[in-house]
Protein backbone atom coordinates (compact mmCIF):
# COMPACT_ATOMS: atom_id res chain seq x y z
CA UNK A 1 33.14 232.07 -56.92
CA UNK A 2 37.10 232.53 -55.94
CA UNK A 3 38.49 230.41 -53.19
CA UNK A 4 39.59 232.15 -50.33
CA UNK A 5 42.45 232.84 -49.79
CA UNK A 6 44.56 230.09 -48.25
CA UNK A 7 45.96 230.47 -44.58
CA UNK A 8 49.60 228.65 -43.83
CA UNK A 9 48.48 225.22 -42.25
CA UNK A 10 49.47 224.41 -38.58
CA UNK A 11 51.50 222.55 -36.87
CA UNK A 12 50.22 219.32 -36.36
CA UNK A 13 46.20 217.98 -37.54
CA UNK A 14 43.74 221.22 -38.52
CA UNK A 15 41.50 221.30 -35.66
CA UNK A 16 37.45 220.24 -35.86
CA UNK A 17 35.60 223.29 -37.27
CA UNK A 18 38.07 224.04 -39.90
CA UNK A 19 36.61 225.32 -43.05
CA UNK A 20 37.40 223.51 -46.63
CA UNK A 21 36.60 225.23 -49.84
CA UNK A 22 37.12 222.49 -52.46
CA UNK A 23 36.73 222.65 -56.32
CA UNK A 24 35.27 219.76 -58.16
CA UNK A 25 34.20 219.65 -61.98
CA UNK A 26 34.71 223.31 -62.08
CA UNK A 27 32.41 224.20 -58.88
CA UNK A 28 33.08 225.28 -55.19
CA UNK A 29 31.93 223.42 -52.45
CA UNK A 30 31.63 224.70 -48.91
CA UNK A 31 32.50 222.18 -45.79
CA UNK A 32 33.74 221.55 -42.71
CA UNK A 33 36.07 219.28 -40.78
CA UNK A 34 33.54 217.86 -38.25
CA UNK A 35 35.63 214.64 -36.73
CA UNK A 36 39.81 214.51 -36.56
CA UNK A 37 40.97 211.03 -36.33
CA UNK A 38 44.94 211.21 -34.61
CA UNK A 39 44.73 207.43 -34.63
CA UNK A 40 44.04 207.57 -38.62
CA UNK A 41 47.16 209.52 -40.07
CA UNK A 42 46.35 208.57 -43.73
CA UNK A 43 42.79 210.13 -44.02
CA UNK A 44 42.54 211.87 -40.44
CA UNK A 45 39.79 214.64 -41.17
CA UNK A 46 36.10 213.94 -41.89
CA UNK A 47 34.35 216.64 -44.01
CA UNK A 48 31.01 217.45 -44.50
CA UNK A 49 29.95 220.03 -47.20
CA UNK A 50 27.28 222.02 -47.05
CA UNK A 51 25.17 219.94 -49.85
CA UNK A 52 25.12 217.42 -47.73
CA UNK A 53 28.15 215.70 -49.23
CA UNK A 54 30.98 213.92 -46.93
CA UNK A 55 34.14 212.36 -47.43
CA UNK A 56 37.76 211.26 -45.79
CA UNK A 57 39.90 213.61 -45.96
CA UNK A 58 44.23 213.52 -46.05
CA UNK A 59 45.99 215.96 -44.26
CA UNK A 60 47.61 216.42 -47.67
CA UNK A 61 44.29 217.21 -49.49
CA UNK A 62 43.57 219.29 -46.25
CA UNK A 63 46.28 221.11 -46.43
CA UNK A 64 45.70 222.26 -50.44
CA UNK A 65 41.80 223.21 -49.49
CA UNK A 66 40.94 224.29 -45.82
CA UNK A 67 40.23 227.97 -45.83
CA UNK A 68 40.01 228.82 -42.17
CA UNK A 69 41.34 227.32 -39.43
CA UNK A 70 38.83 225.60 -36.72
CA UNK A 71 38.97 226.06 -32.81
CA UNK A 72 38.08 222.27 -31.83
CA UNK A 73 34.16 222.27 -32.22
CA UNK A 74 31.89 222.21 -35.29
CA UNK A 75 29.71 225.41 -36.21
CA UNK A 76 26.41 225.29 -34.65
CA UNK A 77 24.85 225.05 -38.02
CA UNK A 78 26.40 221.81 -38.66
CA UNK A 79 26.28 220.30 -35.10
CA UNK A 80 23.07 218.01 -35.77
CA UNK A 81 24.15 216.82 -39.24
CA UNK A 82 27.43 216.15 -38.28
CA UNK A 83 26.17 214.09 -34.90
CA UNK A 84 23.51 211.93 -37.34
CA UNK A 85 27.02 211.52 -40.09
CA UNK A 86 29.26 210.66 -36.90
CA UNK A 87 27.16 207.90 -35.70
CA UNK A 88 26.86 206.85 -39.08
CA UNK A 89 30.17 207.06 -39.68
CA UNK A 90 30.74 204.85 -36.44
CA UNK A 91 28.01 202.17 -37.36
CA UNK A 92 30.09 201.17 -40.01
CA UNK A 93 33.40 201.47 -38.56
CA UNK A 94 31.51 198.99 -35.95
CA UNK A 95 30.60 196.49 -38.38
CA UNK A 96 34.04 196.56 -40.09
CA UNK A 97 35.17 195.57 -37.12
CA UNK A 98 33.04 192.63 -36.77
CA UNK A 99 33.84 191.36 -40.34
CA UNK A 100 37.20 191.50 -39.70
CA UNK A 101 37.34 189.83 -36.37
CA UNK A 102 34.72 187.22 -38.05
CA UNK A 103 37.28 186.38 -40.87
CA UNK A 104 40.33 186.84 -38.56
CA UNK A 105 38.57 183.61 -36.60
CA UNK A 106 37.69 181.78 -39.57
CA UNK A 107 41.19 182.16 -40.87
CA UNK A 108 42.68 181.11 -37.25
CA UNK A 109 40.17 177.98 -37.27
């Protein structure tokens, strides 16, 4: 299948909702920008595909693959996948956090 064609990218972070149409090993994947980090300006966008699939995304990258532009909220058809990869996501970002305040102390000690 062709990749859409690609609209000019905003001003500013692409919106939740936005859709990405990404090639990889010669196939298109379908996905969508479910969580925009402002405080993360290297890999702001977090993208889940529609085979289940997720990744950090660069506004860079973004710009080269997002199809369609978002309004602020993810598609009901993603809403409960993209609530169970959120708090995922934020489990880990949570114990990150931990480690590093763990070795920050040990290193201050």
């Amino acid at each position: 299948r062709a990749a859409a064609a690609r609209p000019s990218p905003p001003v500013g972070l692409f919106k939740t909702g936005s859709i990405v149409h990404k090639k990889n090993a010669g196939t298109w994947y379908r996905g969508e920008i479910i969580e925009v980090d402002e405080g993360d300006l290297d890999l702001p966008y977090y993208v889940l595909y529609d085979d289940g699939d997720d990744e950090d995304m660069s506004h860079e990258v973004a710009v080269e693959w997002v199809t369609q532009f978002g309004e602020g909220r993810v598609s009901v058809a993603n809403k409960g996948n993209a609530e169970k990869m959120l708090q995922r996501g934020k489990t880990r970002t949570r114990e990150l956090q931990t480690a590093e305040a763990a070795a920050a102390e040990a290193a201050a000690a």
